[in-house]
N, C-alpha and C. Protein backbone atom coordinates (compact mmCIF):
# COMPACT_ATOMS: atom_id res chain seq x y z
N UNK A 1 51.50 17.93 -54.35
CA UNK A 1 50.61 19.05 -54.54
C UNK A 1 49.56 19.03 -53.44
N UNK A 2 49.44 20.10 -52.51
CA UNK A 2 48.39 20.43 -51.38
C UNK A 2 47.04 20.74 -51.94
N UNK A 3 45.85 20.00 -51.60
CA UNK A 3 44.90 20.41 -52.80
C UNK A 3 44.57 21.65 -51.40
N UNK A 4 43.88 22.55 -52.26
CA UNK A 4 43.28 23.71 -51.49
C UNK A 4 41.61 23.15 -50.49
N UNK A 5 41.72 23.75 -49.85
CA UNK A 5 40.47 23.32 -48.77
C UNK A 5 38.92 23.61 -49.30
N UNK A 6 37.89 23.02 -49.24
CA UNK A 6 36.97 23.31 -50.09
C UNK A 6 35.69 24.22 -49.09
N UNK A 7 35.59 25.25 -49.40
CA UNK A 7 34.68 25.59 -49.02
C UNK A 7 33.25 25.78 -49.11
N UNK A 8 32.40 25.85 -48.19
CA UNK A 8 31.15 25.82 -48.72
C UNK A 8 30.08 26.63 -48.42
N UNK A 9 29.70 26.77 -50.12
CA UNK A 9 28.26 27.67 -50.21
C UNK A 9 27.29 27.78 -50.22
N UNK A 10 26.51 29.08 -50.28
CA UNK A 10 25.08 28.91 -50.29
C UNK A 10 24.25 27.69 -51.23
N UNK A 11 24.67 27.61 -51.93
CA UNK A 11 23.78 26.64 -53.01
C UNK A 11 24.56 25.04 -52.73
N UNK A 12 25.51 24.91 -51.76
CA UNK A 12 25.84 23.48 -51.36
C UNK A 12 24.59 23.63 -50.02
N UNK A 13 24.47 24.39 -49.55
CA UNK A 13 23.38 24.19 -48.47
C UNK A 13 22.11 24.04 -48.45
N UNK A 14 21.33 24.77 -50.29
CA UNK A 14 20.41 24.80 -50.79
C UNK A 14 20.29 23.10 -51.43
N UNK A 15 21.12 22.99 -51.71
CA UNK A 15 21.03 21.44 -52.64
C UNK A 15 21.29 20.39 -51.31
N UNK A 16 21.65 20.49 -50.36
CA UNK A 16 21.44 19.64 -49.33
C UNK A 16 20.54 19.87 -48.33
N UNK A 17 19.62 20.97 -48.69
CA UNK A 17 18.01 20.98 -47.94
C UNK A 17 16.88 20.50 -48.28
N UNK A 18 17.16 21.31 -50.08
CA UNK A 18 16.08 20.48 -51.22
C UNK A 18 15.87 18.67 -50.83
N UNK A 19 17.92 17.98 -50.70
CA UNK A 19 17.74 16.42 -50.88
C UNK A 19 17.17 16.07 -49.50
N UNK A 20 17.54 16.58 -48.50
CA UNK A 20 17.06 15.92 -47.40
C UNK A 20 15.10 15.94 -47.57
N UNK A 21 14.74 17.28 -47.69
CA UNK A 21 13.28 17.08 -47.66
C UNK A 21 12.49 16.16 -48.69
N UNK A 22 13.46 16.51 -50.13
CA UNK A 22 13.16 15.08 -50.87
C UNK A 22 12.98 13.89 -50.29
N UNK A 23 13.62 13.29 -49.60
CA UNK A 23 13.80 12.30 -48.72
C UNK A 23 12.67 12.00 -47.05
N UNK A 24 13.19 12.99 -46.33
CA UNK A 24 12.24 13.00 -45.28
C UNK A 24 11.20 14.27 -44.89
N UNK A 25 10.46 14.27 -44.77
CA UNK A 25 9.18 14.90 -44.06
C UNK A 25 9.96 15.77 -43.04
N UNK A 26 9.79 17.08 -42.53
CA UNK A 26 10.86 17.74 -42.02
C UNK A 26 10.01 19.30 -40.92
N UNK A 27 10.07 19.69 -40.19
CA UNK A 27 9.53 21.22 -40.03
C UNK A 27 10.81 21.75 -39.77
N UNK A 28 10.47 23.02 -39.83
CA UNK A 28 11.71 23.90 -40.21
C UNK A 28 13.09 24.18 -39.44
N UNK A 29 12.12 23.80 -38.04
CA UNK A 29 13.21 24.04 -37.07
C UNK A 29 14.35 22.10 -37.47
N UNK A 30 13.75 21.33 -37.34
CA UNK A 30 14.80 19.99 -38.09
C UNK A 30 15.61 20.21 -38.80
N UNK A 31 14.72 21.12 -40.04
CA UNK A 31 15.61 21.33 -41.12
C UNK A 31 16.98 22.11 -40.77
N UNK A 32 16.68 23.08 -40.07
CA UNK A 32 18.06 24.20 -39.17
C UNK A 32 18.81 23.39 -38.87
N UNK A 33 18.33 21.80 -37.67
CA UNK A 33 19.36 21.51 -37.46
C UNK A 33 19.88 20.54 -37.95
N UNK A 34 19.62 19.73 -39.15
CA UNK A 34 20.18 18.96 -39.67
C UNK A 34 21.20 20.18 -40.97
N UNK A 35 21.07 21.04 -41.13
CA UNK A 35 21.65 21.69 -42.19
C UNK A 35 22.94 22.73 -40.87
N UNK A 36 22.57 22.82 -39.68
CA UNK A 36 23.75 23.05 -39.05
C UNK A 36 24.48 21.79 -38.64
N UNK A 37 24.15 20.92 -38.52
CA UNK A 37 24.96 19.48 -38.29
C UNK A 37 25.84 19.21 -39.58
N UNK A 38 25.53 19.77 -40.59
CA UNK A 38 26.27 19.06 -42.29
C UNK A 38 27.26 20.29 -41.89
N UNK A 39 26.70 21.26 -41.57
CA UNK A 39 28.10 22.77 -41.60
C UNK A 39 29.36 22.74 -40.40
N UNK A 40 28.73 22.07 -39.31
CA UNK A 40 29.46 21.52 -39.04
C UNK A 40 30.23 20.84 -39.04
N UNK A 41 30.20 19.72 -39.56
CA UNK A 41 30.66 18.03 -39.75
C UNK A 41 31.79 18.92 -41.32
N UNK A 42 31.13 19.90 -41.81
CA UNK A 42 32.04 20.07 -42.81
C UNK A 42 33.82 20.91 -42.36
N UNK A 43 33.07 21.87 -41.75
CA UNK A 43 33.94 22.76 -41.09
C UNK A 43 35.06 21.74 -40.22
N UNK A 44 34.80 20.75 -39.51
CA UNK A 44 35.67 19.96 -38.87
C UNK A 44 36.72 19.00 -39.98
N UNK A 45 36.09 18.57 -41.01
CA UNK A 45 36.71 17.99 -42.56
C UNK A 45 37.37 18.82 -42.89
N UNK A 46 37.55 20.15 -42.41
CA UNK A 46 38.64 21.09 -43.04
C UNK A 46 39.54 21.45 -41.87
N UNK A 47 39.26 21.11 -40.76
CA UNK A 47 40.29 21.31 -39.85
C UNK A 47 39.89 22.39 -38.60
N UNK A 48 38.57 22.85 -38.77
CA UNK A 48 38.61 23.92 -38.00
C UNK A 48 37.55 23.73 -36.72
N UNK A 49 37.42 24.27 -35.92
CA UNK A 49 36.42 24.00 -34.95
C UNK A 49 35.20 24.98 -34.94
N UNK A 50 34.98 25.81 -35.54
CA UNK A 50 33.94 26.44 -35.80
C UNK A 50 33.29 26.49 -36.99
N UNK A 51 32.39 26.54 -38.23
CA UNK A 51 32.00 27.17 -38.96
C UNK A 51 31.87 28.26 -39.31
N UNK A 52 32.36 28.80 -40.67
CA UNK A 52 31.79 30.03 -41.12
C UNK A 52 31.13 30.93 -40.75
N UNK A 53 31.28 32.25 -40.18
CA UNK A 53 30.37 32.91 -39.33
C UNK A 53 28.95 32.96 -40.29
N UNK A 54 28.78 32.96 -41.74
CA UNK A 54 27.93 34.02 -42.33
C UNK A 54 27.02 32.56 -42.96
N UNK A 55 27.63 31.03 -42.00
CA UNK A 55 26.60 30.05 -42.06
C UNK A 55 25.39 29.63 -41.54
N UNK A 56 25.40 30.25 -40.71
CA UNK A 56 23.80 30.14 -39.99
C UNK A 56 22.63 31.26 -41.06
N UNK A 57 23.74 32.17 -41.36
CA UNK A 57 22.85 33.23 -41.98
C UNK A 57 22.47 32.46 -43.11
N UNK A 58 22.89 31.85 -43.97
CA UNK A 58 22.64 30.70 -45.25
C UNK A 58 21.69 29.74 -45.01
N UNK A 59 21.64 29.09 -43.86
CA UNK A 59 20.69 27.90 -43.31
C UNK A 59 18.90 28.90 -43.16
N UNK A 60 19.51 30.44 -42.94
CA UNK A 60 17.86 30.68 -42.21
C UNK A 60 17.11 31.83 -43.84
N UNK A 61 18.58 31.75 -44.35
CA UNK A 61 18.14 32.30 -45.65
C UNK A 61 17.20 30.95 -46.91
N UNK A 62 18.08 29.95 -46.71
CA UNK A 62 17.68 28.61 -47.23
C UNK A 62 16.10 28.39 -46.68
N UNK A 63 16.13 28.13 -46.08
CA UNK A 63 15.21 27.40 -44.74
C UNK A 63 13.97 28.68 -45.23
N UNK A 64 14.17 30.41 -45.15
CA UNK A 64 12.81 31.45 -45.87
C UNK A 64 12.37 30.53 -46.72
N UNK A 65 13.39 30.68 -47.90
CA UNK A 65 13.59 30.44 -49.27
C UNK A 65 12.59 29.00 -49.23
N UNK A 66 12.97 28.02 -48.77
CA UNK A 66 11.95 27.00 -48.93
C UNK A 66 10.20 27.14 -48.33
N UNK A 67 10.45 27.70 -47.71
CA UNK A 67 8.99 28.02 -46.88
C UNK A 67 7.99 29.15 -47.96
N UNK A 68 8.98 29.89 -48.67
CA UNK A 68 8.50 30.96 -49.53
C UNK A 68 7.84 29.85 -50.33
N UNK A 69 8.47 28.98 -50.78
CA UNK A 69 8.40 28.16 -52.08
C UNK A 69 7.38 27.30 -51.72
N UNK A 70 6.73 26.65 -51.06
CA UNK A 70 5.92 25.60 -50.44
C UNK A 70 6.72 24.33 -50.06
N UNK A 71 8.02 24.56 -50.45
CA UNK A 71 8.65 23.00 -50.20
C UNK A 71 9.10 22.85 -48.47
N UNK A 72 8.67 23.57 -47.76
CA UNK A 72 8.68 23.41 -45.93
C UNK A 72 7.84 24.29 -45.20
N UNK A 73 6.59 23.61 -44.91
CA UNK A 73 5.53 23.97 -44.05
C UNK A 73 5.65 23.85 -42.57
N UNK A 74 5.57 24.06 -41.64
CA UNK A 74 5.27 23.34 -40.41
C UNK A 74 3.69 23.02 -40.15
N UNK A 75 2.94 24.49 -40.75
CA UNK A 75 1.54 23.59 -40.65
C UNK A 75 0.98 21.87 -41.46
N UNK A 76 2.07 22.11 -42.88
CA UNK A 76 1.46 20.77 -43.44
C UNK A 76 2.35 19.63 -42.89
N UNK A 77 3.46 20.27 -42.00
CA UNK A 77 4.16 18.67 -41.29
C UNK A 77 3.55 18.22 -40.23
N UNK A 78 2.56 19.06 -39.83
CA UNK A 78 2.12 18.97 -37.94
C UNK A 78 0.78 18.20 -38.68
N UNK A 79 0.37 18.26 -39.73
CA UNK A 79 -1.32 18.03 -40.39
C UNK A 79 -0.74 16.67 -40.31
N UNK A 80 0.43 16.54 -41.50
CA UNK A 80 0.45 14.96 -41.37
C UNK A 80 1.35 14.09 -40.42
N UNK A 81 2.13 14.73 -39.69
CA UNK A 81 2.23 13.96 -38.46
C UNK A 81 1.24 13.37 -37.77
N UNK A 82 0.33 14.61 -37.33
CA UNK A 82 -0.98 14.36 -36.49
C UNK A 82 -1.58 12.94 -36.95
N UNK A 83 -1.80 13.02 -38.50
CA UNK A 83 -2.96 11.95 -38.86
C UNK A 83 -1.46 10.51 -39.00
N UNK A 84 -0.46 10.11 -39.37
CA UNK A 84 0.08 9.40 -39.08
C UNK A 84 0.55 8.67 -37.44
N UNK A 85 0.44 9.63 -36.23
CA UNK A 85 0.03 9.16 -35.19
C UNK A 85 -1.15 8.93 -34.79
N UNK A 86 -2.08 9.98 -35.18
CA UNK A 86 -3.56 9.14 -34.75
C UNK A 86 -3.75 7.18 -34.97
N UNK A 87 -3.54 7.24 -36.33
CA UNK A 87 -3.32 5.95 -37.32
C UNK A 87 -2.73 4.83 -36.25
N UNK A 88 -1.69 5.51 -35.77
CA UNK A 88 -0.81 4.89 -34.86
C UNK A 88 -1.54 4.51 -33.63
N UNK A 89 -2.90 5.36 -33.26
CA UNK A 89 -2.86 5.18 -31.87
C UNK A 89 -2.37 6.13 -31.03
N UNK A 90 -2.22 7.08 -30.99
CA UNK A 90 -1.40 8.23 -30.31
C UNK A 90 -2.13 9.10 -29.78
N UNK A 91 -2.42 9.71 -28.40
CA UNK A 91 -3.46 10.28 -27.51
C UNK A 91 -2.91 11.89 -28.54
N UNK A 92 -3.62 12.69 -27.67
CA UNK A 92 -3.29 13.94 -27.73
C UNK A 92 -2.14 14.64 -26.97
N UNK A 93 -2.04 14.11 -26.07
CA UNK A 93 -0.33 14.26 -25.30
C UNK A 93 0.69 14.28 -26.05
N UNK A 94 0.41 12.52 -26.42
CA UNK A 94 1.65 12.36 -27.07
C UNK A 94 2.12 13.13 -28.22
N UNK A 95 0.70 13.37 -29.11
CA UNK A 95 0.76 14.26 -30.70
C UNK A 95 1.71 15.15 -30.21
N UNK A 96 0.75 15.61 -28.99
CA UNK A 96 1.56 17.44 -28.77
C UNK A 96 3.25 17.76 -28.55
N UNK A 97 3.28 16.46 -27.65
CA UNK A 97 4.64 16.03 -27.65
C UNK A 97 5.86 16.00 -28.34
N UNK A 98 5.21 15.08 -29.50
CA UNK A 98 6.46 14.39 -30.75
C UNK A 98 6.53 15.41 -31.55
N UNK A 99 5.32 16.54 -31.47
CA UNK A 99 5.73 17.92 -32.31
C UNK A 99 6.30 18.95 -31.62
N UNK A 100 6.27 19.00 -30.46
CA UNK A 100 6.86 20.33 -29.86
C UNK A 100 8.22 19.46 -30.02
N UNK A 101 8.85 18.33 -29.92
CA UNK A 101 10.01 17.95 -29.99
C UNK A 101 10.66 17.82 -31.43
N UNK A 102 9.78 18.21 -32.14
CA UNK A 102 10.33 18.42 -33.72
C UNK A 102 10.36 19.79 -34.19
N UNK A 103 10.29 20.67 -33.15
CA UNK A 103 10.23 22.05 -33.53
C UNK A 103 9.10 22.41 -33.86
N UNK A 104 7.81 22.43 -33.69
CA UNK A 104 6.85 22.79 -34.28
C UNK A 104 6.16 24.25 -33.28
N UNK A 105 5.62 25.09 -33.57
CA UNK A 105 5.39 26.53 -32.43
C UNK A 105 4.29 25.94 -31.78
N UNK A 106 4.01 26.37 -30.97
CA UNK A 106 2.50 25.89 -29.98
C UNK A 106 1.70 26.42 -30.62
N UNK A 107 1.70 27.51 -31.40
CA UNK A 107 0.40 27.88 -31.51
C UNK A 107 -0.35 26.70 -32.88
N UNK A 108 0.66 26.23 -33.83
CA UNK A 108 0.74 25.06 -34.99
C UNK A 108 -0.18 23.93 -34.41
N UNK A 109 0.69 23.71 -32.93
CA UNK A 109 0.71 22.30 -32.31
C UNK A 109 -1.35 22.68 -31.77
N UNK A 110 -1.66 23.72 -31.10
CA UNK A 110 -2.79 24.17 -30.36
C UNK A 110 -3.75 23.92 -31.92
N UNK A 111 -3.57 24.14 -33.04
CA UNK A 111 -4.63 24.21 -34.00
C UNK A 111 -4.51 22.76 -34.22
N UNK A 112 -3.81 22.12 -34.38
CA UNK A 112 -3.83 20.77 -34.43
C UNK A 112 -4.52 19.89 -33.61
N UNK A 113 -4.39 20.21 -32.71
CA UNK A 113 -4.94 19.19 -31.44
C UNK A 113 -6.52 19.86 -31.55
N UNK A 114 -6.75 21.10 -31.67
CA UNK A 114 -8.32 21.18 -32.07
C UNK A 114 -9.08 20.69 -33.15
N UNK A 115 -8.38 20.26 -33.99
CA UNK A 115 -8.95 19.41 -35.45
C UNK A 115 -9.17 18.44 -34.81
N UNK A 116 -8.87 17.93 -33.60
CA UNK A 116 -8.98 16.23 -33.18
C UNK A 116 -10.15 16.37 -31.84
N UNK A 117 -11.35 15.15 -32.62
CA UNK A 117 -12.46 15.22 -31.12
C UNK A 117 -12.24 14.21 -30.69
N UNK A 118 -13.66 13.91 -29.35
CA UNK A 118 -13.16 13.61 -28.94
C UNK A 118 -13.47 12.00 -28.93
N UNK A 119 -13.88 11.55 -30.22
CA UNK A 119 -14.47 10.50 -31.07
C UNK A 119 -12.96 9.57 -31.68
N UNK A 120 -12.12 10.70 -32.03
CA UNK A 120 -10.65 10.29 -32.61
C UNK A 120 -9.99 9.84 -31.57
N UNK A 121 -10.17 10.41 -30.34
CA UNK A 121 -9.22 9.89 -29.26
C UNK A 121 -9.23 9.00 -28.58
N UNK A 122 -10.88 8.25 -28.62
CA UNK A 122 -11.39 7.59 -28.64
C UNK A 122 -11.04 6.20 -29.40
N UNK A 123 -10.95 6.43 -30.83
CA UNK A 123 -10.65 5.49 -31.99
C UNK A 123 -9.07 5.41 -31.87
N UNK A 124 -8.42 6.32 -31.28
CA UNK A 124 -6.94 6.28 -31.31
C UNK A 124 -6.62 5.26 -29.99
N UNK A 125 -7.43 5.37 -29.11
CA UNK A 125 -7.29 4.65 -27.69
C UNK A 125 -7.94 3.16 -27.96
N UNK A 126 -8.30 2.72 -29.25
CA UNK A 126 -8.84 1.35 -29.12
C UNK A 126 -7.97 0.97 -30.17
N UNK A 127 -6.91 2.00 -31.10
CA UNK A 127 -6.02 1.35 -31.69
C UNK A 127 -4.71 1.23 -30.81
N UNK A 128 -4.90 2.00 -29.60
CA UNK A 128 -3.53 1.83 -29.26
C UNK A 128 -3.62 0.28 -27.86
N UNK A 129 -4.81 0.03 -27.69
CA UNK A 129 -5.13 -0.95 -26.99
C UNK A 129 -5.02 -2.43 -27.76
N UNK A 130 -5.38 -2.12 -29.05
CA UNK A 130 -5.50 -3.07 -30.31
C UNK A 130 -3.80 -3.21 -30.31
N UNK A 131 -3.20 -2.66 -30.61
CA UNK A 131 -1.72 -2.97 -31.19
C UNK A 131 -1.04 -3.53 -29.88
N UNK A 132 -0.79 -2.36 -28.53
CA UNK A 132 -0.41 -3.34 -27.36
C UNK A 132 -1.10 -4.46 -26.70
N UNK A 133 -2.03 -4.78 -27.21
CA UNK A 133 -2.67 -5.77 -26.79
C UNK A 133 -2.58 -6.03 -25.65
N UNK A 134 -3.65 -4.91 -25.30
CA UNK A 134 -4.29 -4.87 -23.38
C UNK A 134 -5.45 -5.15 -23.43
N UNK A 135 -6.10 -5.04 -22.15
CA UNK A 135 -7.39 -5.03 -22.23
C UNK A 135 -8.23 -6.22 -22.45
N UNK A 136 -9.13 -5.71 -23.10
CA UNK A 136 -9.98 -6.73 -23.97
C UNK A 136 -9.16 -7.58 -25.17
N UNK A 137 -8.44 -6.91 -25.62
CA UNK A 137 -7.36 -7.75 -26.58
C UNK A 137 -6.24 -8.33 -26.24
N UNK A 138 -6.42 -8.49 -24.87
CA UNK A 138 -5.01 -9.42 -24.19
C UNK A 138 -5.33 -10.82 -24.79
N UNK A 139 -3.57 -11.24 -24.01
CA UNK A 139 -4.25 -13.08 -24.40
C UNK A 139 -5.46 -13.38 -22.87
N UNK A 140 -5.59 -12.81 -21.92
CA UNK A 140 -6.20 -13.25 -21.22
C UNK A 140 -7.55 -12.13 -21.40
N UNK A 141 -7.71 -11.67 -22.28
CA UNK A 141 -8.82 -11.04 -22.61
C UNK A 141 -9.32 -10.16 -21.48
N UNK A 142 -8.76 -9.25 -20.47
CA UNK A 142 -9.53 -8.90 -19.60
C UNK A 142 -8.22 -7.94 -19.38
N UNK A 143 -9.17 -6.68 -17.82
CA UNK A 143 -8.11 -5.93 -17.90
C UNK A 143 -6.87 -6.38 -16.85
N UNK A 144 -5.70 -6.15 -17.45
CA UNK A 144 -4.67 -6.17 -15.81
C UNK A 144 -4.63 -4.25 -15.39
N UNK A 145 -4.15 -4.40 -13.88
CA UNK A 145 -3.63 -3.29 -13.34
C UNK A 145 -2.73 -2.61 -14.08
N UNK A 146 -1.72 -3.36 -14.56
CA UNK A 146 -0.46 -2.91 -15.45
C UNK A 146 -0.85 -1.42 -16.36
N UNK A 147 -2.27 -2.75 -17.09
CA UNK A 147 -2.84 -1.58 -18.28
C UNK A 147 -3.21 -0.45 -17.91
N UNK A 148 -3.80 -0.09 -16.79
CA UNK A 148 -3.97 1.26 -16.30
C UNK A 148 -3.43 2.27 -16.89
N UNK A 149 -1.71 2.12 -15.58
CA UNK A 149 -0.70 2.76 -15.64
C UNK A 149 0.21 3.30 -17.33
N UNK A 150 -0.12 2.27 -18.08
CA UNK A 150 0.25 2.19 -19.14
C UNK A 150 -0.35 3.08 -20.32
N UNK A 151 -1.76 2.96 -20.19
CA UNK A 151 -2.52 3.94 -20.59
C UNK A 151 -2.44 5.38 -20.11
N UNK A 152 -1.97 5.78 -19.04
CA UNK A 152 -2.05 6.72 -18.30
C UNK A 152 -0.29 7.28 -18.86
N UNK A 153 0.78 6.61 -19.10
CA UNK A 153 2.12 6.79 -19.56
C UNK A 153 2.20 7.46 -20.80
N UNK A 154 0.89 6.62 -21.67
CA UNK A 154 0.67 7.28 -23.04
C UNK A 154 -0.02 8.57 -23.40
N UNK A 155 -0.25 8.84 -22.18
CA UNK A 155 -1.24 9.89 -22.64
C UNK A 155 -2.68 9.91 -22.27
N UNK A 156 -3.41 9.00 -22.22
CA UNK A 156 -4.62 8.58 -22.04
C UNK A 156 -4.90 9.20 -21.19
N UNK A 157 -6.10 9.98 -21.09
CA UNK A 157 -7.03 10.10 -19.62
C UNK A 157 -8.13 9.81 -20.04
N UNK A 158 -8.22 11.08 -18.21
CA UNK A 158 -10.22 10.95 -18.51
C UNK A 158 -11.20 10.84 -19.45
N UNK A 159 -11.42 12.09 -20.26
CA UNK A 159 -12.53 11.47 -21.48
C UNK A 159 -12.49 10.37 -22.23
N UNK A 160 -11.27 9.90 -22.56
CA UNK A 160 -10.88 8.84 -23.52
C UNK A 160 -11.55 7.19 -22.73
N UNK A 161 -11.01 7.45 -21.90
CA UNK A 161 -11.04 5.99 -20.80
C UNK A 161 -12.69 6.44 -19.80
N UNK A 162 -12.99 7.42 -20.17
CA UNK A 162 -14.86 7.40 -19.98
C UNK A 162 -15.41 6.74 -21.14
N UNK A 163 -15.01 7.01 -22.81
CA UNK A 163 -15.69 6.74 -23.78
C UNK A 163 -16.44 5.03 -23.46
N UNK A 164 -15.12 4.83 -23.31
CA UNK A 164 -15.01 3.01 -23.26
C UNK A 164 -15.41 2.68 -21.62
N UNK A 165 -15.61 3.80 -20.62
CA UNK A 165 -16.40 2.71 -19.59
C UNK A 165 -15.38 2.38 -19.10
N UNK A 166 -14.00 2.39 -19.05
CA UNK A 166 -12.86 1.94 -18.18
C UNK A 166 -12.89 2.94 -16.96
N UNK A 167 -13.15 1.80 -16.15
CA UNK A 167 -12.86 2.77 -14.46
C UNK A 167 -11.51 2.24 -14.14
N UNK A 168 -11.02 2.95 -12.89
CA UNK A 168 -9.38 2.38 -12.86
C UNK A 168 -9.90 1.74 -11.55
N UNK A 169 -8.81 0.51 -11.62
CA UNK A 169 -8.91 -0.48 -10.38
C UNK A 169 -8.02 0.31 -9.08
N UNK A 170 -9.64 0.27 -7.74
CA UNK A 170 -8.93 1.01 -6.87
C UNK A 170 -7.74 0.59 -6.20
N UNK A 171 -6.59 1.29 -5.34
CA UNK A 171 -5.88 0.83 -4.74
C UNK A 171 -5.37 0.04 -3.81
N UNK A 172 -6.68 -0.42 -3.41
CA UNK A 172 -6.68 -1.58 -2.48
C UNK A 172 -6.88 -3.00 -3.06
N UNK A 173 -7.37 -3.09 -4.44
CA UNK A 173 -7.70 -4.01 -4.76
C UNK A 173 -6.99 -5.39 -4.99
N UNK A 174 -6.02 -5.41 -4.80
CA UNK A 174 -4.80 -6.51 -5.03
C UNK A 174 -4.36 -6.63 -3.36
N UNK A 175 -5.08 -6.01 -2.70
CA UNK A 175 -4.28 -6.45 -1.23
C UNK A 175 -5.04 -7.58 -0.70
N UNK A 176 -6.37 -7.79 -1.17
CA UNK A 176 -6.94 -9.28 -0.40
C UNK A 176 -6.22 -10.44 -1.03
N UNK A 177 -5.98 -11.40 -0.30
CA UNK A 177 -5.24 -12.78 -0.65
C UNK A 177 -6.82 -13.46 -0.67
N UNK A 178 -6.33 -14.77 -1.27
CA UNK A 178 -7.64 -15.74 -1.31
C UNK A 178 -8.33 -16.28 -0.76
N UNK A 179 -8.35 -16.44 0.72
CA UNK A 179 -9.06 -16.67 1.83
C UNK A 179 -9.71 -15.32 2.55
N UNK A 180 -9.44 -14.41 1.79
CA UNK A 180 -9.89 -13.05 2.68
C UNK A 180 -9.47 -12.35 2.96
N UNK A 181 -8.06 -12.62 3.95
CA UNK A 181 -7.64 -12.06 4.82
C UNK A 181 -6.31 -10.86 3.80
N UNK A 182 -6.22 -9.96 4.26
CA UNK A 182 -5.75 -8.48 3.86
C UNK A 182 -3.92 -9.03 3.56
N UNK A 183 -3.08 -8.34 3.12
CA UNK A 183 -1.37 -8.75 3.03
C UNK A 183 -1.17 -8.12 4.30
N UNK A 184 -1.50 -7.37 4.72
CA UNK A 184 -0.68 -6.85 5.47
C UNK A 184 -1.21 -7.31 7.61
N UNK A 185 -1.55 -8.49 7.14
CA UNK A 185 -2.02 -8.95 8.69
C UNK A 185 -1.03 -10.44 8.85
């Protein structure tokens, strides 16, 4: 006996949006594509290489439907992203970053980064010095060159690295050897 091929509906897509957000923290555009990745992955379990044409229309009908409901915000995922990277240590670059790469609109990401002064970026730049342990919190307690660059990778600038009085070591400074004389003589 050939069992018949199972197809799938709106309310298999609804009950696998509900569980995922049950589960993880999500903005809407994620949600699209983790709920086109399952329609996919299904459509191939049945043999075919495309999905259902009238499935995307289900994912963005789903995806209203939750946003109607309060169960998928992007403003309340970008609120608590934000304060879970601050926590972290995370400049304002980076925030802006890890949300425009989670789907979040600029204009979400732009109100966000204005909730943050410039006191937080501050407190975020002595946790993120605290955890990599640069700086003043090295084992050699002082700054290396390294840390600069490193700070500068993360995000860090100017105001932040004014708060704290960090000037950057100029470019010549590693070229004297210990008797004086320059590397390059």
């Amino acid at each position: 006996m050939v069992q018949a091929p199972l197809t799938l509906q709106l309310s298999d897509i609804r009950q696998a949006a509900v569980a995922y957000l049950a589960r993880y923290a999500a903005s809407a555009a994620q949600l699209r594509a983790v709920l086109g990745r399952k329609i996919l992955r299904h459509a191939r379990q049945q043999g075919q290489n495309r999905p259902a044409p009238q499935a995307k229309q289900w994912v963005d009908d789903v995806v209203a439907e939750l946003e109607a409901k309060g169960l998928l915000s992007d403003v309340h995922y970008a609120e608590t992203k934000t304060a879970s990277l601050q926590r972290k240590g995370a400049s304002r670059a980076k925030i802006a970053a890890t949300l425009h790469a989670k789907g979040v609109s600029r204009q979400v990401i732009q109100q966000q980064l204005q909730t943050l002064s410039e006191e937080d970026e501050a407190a975020a730049l002595q946790r993120y010095l605290r955890r990599k342990r640069m700086g003043p919190h090295s084992a050699r307690g002082q700054w290396q060159p390294k840390d600069y660059a490193k700070l500068q990778r993360a995000g860090f600038g100017g105001p932040a690295l004014r708060a704290l009085n960090i000037k950057p070591i100029p470019d010549d400074a590693g070229d004297e050897c210990e008797d004086g004389a320059t590397d390059g003589t």
